[in-house]
Protein backbone atom coordinates (compact mmCIF):
# COMPACT_ATOMS: atom_id res chain seq x y z
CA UNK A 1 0.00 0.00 0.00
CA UNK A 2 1.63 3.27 -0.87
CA UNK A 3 2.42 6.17 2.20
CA UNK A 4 0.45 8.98 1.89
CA UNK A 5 0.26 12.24 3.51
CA UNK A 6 -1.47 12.99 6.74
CA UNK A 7 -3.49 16.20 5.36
CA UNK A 8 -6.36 16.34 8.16
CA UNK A 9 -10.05 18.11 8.04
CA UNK A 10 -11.38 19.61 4.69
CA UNK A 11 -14.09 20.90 3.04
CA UNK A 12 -15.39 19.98 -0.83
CA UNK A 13 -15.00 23.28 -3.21
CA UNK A 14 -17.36 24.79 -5.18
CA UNK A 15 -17.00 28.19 -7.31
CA UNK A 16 -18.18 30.71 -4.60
CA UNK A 17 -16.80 28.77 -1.54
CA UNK A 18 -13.64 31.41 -1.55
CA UNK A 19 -15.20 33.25 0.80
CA UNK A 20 -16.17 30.39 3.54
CA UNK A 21 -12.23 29.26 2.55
CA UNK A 22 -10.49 32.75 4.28
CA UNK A 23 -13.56 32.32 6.82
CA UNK A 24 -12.09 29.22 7.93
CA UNK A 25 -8.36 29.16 7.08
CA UNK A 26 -7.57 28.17 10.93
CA UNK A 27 -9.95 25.08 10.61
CA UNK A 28 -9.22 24.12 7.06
CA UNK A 29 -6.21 22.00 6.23
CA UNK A 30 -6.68 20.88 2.80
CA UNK A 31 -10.05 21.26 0.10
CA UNK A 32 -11.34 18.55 -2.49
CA UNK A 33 -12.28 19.72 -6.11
CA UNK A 34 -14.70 18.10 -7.94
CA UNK A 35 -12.74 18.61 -11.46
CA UNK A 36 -16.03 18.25 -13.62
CA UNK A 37 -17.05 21.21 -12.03
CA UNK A 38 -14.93 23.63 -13.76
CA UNK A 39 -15.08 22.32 -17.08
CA UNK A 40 -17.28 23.74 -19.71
CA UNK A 41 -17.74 21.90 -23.19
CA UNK A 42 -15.68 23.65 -25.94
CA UNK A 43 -19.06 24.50 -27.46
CA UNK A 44 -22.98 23.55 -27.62
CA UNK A 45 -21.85 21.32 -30.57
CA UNK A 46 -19.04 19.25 -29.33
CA UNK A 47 -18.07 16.73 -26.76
CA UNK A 48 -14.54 18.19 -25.79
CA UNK A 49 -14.17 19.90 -22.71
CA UNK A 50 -12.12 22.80 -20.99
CA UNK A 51 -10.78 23.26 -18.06
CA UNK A 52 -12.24 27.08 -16.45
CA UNK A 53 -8.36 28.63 -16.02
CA UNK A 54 -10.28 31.29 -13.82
CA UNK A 55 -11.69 29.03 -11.47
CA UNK A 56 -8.59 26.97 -11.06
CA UNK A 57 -6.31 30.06 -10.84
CA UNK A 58 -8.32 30.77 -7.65
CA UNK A 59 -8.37 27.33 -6.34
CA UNK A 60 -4.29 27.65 -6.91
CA UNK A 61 -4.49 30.38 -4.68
CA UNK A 62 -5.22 28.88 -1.38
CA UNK A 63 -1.81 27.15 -0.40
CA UNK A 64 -3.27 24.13 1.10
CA UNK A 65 -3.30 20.91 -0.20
CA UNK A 66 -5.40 20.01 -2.55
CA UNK A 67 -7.86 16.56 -3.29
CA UNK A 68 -9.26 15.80 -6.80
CA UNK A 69 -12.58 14.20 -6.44
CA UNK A 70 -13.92 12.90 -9.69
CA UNK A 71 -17.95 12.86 -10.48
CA UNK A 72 -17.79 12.15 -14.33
CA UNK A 73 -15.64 8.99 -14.66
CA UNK A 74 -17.65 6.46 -12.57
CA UNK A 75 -15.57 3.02 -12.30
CA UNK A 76 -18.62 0.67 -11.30
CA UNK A 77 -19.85 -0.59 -14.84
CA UNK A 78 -18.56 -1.77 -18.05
CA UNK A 79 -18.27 1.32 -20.04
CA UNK A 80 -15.13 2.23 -19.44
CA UNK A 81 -13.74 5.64 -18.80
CA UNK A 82 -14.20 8.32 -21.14
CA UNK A 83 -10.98 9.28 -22.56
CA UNK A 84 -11.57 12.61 -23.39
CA UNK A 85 -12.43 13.22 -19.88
CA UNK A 86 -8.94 11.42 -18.76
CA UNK A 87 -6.79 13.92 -20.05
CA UNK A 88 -7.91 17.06 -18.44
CA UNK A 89 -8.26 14.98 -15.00
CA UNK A 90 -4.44 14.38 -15.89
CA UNK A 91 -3.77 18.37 -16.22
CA UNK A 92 -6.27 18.84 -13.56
CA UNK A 93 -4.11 16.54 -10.97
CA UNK A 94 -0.88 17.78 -12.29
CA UNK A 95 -1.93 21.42 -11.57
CA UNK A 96 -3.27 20.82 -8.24
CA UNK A 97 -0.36 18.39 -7.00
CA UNK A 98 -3.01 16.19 -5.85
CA UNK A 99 -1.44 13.09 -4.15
CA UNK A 100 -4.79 10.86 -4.70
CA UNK A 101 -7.53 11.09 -6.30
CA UNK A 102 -11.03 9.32 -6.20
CA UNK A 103 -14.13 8.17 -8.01
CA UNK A 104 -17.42 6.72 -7.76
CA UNK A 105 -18.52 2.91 -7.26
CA UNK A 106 -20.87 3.24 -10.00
CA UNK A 107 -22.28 3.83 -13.71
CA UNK A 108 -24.08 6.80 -14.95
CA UNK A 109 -24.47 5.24 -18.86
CA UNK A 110 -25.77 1.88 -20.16
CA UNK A 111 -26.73 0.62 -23.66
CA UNK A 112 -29.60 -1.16 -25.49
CA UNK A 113 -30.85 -1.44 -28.45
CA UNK A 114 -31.16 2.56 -29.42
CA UNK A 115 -27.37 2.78 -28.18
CA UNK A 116 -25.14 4.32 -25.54
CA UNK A 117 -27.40 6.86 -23.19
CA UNK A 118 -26.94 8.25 -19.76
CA UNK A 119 -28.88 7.88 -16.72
CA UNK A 120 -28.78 11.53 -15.37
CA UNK A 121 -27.87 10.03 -11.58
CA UNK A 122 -25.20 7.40 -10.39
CA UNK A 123 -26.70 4.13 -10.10
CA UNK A 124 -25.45 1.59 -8.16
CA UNK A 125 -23.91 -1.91 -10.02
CA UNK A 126 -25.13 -5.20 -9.65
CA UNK A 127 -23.60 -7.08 -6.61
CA UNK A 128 -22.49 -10.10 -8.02
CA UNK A 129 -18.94 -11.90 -8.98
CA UNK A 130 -19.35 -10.79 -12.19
CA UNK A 131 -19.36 -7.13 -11.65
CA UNK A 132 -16.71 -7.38 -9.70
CA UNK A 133 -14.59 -8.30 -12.37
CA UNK A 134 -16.11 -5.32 -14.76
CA UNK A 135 -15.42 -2.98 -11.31
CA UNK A 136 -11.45 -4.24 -11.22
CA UNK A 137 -11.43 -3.82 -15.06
CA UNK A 138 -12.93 -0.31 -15.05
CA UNK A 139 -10.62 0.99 -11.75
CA UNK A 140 -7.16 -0.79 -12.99
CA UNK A 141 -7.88 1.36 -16.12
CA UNK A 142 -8.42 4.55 -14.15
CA UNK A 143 -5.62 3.79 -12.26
CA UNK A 144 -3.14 3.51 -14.89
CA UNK A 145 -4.06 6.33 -17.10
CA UNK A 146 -3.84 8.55 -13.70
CA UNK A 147 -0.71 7.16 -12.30
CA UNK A 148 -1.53 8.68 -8.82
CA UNK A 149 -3.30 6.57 -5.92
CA UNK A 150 -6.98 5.69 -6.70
CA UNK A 151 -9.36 5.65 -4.32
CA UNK A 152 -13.15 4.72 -4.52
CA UNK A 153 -15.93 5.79 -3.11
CA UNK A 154 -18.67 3.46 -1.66
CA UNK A 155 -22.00 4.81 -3.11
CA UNK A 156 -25.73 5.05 -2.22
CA UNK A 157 -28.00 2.39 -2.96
CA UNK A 158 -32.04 2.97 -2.49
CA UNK A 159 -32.79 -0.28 -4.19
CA UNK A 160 -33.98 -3.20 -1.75
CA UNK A 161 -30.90 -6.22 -1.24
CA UNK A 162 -30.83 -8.46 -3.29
CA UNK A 163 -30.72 -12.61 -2.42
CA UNK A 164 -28.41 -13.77 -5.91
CA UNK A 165 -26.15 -10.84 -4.68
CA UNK A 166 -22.87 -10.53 -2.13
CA UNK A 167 -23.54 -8.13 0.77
CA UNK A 168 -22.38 -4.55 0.59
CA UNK A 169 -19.45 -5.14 2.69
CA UNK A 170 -18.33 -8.49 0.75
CA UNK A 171 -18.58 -7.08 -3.05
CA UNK A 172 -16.86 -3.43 -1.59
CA UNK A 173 -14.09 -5.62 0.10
CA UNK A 174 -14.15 -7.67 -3.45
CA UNK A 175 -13.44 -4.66 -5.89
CA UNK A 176 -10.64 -3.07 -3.90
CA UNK A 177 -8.75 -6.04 -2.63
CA UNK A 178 -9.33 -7.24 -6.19
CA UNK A 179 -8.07 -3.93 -8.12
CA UNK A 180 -5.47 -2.92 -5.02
CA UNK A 181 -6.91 0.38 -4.38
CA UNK A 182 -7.80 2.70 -1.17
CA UNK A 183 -11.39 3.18 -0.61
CA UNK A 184 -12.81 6.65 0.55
CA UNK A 185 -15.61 6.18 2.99
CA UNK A 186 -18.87 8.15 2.65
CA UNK A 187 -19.87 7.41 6.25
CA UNK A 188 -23.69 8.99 5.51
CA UNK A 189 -23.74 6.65 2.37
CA UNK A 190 -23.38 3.71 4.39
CA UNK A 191 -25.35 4.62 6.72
CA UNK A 192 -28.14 6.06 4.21
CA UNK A 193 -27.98 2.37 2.97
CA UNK A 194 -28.54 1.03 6.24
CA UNK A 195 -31.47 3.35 7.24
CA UNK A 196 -32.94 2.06 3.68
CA UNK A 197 -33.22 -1.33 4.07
CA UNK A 198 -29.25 -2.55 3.36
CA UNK A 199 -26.62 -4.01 5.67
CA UNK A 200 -26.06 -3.05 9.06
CA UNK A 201 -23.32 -0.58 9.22
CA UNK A 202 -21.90 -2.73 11.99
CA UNK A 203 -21.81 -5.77 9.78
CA UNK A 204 -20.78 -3.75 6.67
CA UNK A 205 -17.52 -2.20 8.84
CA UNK A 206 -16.72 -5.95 9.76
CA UNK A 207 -16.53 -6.74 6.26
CA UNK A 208 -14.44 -4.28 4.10
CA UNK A 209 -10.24 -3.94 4.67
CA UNK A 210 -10.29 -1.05 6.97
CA UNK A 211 -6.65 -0.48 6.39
CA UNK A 212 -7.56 0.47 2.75
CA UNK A 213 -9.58 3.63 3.77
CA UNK A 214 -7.65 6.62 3.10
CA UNK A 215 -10.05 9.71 3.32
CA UNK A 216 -13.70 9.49 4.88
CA UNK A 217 -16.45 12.04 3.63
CA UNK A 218 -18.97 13.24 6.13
CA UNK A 219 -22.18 15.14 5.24
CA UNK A 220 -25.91 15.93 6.23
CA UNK A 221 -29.42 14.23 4.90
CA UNK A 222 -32.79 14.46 4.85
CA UNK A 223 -35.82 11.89 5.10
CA UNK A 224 -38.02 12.11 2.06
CA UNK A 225 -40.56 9.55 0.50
CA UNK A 226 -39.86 7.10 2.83
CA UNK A 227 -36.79 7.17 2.08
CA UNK A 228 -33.33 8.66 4.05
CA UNK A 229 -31.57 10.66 1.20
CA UNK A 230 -27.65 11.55 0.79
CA UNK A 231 -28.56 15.17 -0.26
CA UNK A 232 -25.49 16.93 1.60
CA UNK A 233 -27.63 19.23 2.86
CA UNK A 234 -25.94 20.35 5.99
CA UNK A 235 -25.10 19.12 9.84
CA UNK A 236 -23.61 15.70 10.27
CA UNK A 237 -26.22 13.73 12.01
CA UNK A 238 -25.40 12.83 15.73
CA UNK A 239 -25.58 9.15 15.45
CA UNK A 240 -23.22 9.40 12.84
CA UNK A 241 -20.81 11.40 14.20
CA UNK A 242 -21.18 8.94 17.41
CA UNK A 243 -20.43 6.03 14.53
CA UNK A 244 -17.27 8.02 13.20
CA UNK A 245 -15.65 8.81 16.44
CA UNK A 246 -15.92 4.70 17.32
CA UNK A 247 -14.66 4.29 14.09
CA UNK A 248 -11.72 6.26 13.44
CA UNK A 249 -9.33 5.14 15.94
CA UNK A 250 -9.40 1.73 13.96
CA UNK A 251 -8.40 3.25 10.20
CA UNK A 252 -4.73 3.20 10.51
CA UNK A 253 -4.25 4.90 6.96
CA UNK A 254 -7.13 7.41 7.22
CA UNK A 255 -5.50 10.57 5.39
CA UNK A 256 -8.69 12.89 5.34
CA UNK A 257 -11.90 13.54 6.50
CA UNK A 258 -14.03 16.08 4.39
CA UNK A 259 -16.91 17.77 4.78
CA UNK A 260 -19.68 17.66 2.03
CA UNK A 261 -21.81 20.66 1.82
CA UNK A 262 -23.61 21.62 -1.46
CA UNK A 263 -23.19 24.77 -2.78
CA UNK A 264 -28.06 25.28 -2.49
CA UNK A 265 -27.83 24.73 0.97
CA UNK A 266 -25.04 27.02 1.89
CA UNK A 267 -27.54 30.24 2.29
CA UNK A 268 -29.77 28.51 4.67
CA UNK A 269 -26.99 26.31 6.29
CA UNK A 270 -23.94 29.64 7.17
CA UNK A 271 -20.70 29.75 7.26
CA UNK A 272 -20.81 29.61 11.23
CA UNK A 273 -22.47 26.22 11.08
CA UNK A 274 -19.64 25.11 8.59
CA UNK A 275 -17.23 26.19 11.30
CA UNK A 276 -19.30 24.10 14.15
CA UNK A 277 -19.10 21.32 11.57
CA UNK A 278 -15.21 21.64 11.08
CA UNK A 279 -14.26 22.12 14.79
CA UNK A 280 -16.70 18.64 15.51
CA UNK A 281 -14.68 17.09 12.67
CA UNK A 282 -10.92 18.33 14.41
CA UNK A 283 -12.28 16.61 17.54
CA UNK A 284 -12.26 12.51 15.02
CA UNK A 285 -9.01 13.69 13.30
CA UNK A 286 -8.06 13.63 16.56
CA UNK A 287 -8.79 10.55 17.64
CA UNK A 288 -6.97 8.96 14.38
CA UNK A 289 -4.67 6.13 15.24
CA UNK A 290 -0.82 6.93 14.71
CA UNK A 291 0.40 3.30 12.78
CA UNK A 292 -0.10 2.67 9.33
CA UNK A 293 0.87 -0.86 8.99
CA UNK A 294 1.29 -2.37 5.80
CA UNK A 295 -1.40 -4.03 3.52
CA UNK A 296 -1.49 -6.81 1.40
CA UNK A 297 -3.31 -7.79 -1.68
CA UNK A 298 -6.03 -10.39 -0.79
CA UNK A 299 -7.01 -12.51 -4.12
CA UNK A 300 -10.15 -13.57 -4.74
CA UNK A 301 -11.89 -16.93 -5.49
CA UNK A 302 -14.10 -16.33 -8.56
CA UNK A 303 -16.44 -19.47 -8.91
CA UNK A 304 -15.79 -21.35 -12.35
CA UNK A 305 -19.36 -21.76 -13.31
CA UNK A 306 -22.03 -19.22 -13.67
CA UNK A 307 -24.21 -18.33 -10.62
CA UNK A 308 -26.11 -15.57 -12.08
CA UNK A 309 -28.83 -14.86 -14.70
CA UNK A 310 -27.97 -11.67 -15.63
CA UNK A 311 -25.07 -9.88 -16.58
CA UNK A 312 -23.66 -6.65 -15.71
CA UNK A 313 -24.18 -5.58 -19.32
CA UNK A 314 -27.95 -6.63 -18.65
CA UNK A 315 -27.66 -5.02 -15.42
CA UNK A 316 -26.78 -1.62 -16.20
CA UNK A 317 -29.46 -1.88 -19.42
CA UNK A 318 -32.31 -3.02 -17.54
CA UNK A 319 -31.90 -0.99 -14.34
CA UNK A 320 -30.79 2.62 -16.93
CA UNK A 321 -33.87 2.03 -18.85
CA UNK A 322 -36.39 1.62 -16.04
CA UNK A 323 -35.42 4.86 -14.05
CA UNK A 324 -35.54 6.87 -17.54
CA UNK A 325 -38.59 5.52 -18.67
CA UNK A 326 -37.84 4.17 -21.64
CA UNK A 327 -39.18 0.36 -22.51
CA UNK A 328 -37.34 -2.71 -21.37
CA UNK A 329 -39.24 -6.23 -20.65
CA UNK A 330 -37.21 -8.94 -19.42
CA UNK A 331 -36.67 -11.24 -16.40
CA UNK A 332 -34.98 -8.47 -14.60
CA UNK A 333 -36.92 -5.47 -15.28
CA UNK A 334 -40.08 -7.31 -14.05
CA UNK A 335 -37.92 -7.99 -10.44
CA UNK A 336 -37.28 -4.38 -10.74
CA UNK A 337 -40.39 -2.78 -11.47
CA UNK A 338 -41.71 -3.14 -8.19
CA UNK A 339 -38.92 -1.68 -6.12
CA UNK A 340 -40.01 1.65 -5.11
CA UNK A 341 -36.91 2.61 -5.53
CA UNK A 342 -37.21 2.49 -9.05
CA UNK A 343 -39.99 5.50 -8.70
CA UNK A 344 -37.54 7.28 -6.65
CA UNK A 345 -34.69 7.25 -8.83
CA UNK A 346 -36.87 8.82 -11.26
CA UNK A 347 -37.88 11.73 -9.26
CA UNK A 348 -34.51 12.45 -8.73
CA UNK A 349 -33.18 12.54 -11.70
CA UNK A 350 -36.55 14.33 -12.69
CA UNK A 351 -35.61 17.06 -10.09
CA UNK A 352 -31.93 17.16 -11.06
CA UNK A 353 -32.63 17.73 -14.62
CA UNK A 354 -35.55 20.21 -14.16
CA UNK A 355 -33.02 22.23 -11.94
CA UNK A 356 -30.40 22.07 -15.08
CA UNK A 357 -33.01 23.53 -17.03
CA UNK A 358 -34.23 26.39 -14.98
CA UNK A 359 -31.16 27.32 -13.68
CA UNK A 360 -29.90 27.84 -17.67
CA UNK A 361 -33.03 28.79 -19.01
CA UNK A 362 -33.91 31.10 -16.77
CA UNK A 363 -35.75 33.40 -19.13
CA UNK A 364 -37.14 31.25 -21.48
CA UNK A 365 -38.61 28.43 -18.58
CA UNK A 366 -40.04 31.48 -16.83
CA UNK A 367 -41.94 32.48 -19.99
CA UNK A 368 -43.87 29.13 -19.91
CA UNK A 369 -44.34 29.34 -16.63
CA UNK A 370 -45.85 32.99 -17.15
CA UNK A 371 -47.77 32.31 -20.29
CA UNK A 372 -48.83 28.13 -19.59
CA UNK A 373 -49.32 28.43 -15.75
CA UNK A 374 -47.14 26.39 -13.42
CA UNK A 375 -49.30 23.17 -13.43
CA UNK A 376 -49.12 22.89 -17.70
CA UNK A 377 -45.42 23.90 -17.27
CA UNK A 378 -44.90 21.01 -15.09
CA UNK A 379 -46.52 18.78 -16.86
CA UNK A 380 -44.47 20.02 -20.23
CA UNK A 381 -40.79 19.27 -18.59
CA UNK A 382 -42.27 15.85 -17.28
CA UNK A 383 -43.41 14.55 -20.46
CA UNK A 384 -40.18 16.00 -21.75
CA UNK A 385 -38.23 13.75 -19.40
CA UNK A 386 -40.21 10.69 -20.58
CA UNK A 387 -39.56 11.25 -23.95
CA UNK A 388 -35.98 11.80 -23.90
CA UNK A 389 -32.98 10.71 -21.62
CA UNK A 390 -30.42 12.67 -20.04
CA UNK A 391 -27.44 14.87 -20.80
CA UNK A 392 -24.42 15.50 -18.56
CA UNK A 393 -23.94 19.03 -19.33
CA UNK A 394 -26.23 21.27 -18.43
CA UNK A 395 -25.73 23.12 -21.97
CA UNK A 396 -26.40 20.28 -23.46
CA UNK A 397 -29.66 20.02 -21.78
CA UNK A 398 -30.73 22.86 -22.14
CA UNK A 399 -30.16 22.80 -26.37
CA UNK A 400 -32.22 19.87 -26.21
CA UNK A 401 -35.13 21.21 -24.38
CA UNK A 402 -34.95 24.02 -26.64
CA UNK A 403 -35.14 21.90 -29.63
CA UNK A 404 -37.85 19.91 -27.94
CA UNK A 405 -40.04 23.31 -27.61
CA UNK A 406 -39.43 24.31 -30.57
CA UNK A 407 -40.72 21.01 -32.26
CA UNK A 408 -43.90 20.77 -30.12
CA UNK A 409 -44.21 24.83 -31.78
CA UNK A 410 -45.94 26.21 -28.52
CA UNK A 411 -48.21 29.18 -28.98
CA UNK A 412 -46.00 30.99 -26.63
CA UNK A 413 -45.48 34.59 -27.94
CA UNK A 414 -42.21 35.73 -27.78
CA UNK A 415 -40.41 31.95 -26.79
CA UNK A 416 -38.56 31.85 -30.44
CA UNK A 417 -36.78 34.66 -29.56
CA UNK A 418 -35.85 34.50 -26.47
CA UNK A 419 -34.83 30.94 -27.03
CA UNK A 420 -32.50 31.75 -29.51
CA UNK A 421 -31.19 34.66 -27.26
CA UNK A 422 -30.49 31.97 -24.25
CA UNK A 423 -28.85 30.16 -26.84
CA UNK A 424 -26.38 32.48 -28.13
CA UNK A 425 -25.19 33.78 -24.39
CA UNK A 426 -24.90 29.78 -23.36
CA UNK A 427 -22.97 29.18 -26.81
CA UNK A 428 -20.85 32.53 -25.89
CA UNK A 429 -19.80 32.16 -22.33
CA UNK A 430 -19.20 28.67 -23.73
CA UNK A 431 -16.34 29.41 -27.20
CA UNK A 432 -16.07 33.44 -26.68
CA UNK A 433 -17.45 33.90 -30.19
CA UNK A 434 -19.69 37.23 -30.22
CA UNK A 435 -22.93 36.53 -31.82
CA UNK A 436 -26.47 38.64 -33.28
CA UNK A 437 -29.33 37.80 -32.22
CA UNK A 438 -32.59 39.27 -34.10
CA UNK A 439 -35.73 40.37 -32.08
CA UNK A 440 -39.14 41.14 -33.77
CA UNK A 441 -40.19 42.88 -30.41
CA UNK A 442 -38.24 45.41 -28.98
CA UNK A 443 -35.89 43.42 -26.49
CA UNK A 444 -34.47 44.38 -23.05
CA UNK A 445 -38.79 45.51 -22.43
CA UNK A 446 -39.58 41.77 -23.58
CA UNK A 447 -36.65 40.30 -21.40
CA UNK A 448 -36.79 42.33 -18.49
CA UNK A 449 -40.21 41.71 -17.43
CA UNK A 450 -39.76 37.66 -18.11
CA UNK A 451 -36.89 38.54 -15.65
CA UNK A 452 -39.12 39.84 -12.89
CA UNK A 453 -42.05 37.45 -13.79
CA UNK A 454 -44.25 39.44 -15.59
CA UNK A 455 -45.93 39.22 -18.80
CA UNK A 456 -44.04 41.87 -21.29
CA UNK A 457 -47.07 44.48 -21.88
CA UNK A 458 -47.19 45.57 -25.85
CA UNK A 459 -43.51 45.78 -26.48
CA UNK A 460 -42.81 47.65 -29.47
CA UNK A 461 -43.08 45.36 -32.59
CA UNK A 462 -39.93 45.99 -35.40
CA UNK A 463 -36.29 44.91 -36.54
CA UNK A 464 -34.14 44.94 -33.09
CA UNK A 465 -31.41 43.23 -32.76
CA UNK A 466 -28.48 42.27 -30.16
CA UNK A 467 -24.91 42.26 -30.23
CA UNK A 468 -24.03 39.29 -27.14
CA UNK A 469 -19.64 39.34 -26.44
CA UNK A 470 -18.43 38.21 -23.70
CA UNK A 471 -16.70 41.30 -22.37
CA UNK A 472 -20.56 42.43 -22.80
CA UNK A 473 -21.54 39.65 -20.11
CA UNK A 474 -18.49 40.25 -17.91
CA UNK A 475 -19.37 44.07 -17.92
CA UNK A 476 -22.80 43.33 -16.45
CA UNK A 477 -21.14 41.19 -13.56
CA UNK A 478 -22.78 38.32 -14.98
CA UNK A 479 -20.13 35.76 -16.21
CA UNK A 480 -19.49 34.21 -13.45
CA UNK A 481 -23.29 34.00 -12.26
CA UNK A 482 -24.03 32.61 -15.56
CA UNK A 483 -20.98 30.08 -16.40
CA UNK A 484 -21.82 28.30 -12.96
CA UNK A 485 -25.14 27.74 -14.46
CA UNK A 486 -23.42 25.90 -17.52
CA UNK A 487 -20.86 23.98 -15.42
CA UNK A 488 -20.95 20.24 -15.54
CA UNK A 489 -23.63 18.76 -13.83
CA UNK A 490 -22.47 15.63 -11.73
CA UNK A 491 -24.28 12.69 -12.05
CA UNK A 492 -25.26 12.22 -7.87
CA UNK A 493 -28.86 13.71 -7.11
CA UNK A 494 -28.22 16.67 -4.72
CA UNK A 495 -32.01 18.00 -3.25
């Protein structure tokens, strides 16, 4: 196992978290970026990506150490890791010196018979011997493209256990003794599972290589549907703060504990609640153990004939196509179908995409609003989501919407125009390019009023048009505001 550093209590970044950053410099030894987060696609029309220099250039400023904490390159299916996305988590480690970096336990695409399509949410892979192998496959790739420590993350799973699958603690314990890697350990995803319905923490703890967890991640939930939810939404919950301070003392290579907030629930949540939260979290990086002894490989026993009746493949197909509602009928789905988790998934990834969509169409989804009324609106972006299946930029969801609306040809005055207006300051912020965009009503009367939600009133009818540049955007203290509404969009549900 390789020796890492000792780098203590952090706190996950987010564009905007500067300021809770110098709030907390005395509490705050080193910060986790999620790298997706400040990449933008090179433009509405491709599928490269660049790294925001801005964003990273203030990230570089704070001279602590720095975590990279992937959300785009999930290593628990079969599709294996996009390559595109490889090479700028390369620059991205290189420029932040990170000494590990981690991923997700899970899959975010699958494929059937209409092709490759993503799932809009991380969904957890089948437990089985099988997977295990695709999980080693997918992580040993990672692993040596990167050529820095891996570590993964143990996800959430809101589907109910499985009998023809190992236990969480067995098939976690599987994958990283299997693939040699650390694991980080979401304490409030193990214990989400264990609220839902899956194994005992207890029993899970007894089961996985505690001398392989590295970093822990601690965050705040919410009970919704019946459900407990990871929504890192704010305190750490006392009984698990009680679980991490009887665990700690036993993780002999723990390197890290860090906070999850996300970036919504900072305004209700306050920076002197993160500081409460950080000086609770000193108190179990105290109470680390001092020895790191060393660990060895375990191998595994793979049984020689098939246990099974499904594969991973028809795994990730059956379990992709159910939560985004497209048609699947096979052994599987019909196990599936009754889970209520399945309904949950898809109000989740309903709410994360809706929130893509408003936050990037802000004028043009408050014009239907305005003009349809809020129920019909609703009902538009939900028949939307049925029809077609997710993106994982936000741009990219929000040209397909667009399209969408424009096919369905809404009698919606004014939405052709200040679609294509959206359009053209997404499609800016996004290359740079300055761009015209032609109004048959007179515009900053038509767009200002959408902006406060009213109705425009008899706007002056004629040729307008608008010159959109980006030093145009920047001069209206907007860029920023409006290039965090285009960043990637990570494929966990956050509330």
């Amino acid at each position: 196992m390789v020796k890492l550093p000792k780098l203590g209590v952090g706190i996950t970044f987010f564009s905007g978290f500067e300021s809770v950053l110098r709030d907390n410099v005395d509490l705050i030894d080193v910060i986790e970026i999620e790298p997706q987060t400040i990449w933008k696609q090179e433009s509405l029309e491709s599928n490269k990506y660049l790294i925001n220099y801005d964003i990273l250039k203030s990230i570089k400023s704070f001279e602590i150490p720095k975590l990279v904490h992937s959300v785009g390159l999930p290593v628990g299916g079969t599709h294996l890791p996009d390559s595109n996305q490889i090479s700028l988590l390369k620059k991205m480690i290189s420029e932040l010196d990170a000494p590990w970096m981690s991923e997700h336990l899970s899959f975010n695409q699958a494929k059937n018979d209409n092709g490759n399509f993503f799932t809009g949410f991380f969904l957890p892979p089948s437990q089985t011997f099988e997977s295990v192998k695709s999980c080693i496959k997918s992580i040993n790739h990672l692993k040596k493209k990167v050529s820095i420590p891996l570590a993964i993350e143990v996800g959430v799973n809101y589907l109910k256990p499985r009998k023809d699958e190992l236990s969480d603690g067995q098939f976690i314990s599987a994958v990283t003794n299997g693939a040699n890697c650390g694991i980080l350990l979401d304490l409030h995803n193990i214990w989400t599972n264990s609220i839902n319905g899956h194994q005992n923490v207890s029993d899970f703890l007894k089961e996985i290589p505690l001398e392989r967890v590295w970093e822990i991640h601690v965050a705040g939930g919410f009970e919704e549907d019946g459900y407990w939810l990871d929504a890192h939404s704010g305190e750490i919950p006392k009984p698990l703060f009680n679980l991490a301070k009887k665990l700690i003392p036993k993780l002999t290579n723990l390197s890290a504990i860090i906070f999850e907030l996300f970036p919504s629930y900072y305004p209700q949540f306050g920076s002197s609640d993160i500081r409460s939260q950080l000086k609770l979290i000193h108190k179990l990086w105290n109470n680390r153990p001092t020895q790191s002894p060393k660990v060895e490989s375990l191998s595994i026993q793979f049984p020689k004939k098939k246990l099974f009746i499904y594969t991973p493949i028809e795994w990730e197909k059956t379990l992709g196509s159910l939560v985004t509602h497209q048609q699947i009928d096979n052994q599987l789905s019909r196990e599936l179908y009754d889970d209520p988790a399945i309904k949950l998934y898809k109000k989740l990834i309903h709410s994360f995409r809706a929130s893509m969509i408003i936050q990037t169409l802000k004028i043009t989804t408050r014009l239907l609003s305005l003009t349809l009324g809020k129920v019909h609106f609703n009902e538009l972006l939900e028949k939307y989501f049925k029809e077609l299946t997710p993106n994982q930029f936000a741009s990219s969801e929000a040209k397909q919407f667009t399209h969408y609306l424009l096919n369905k040809k809404l009698k919606v005055q004014y939405l052709d125009e200040v679609i294509a207006f959206e359009l053209a300051v997404i499609s800016t912020l996004l290359d740079n390019k300055n761009r015209i965009v032609r109004f048959d009503h007179e515009p900053l009367p038509v767009l200002m009023s959408i902006l406060k939600n009213v109705l425009p009133s008899k706007p002056k009818k004629g040729n307008f048009e608008i010159e959109i540049t980006s030093d145009s955007i920047k001069n209206l203290n907007k860029k920023q505001k409006l290039e965090q509404q285009f960043e990637w969009q990570s494929m966990r549900w956050h509330h």
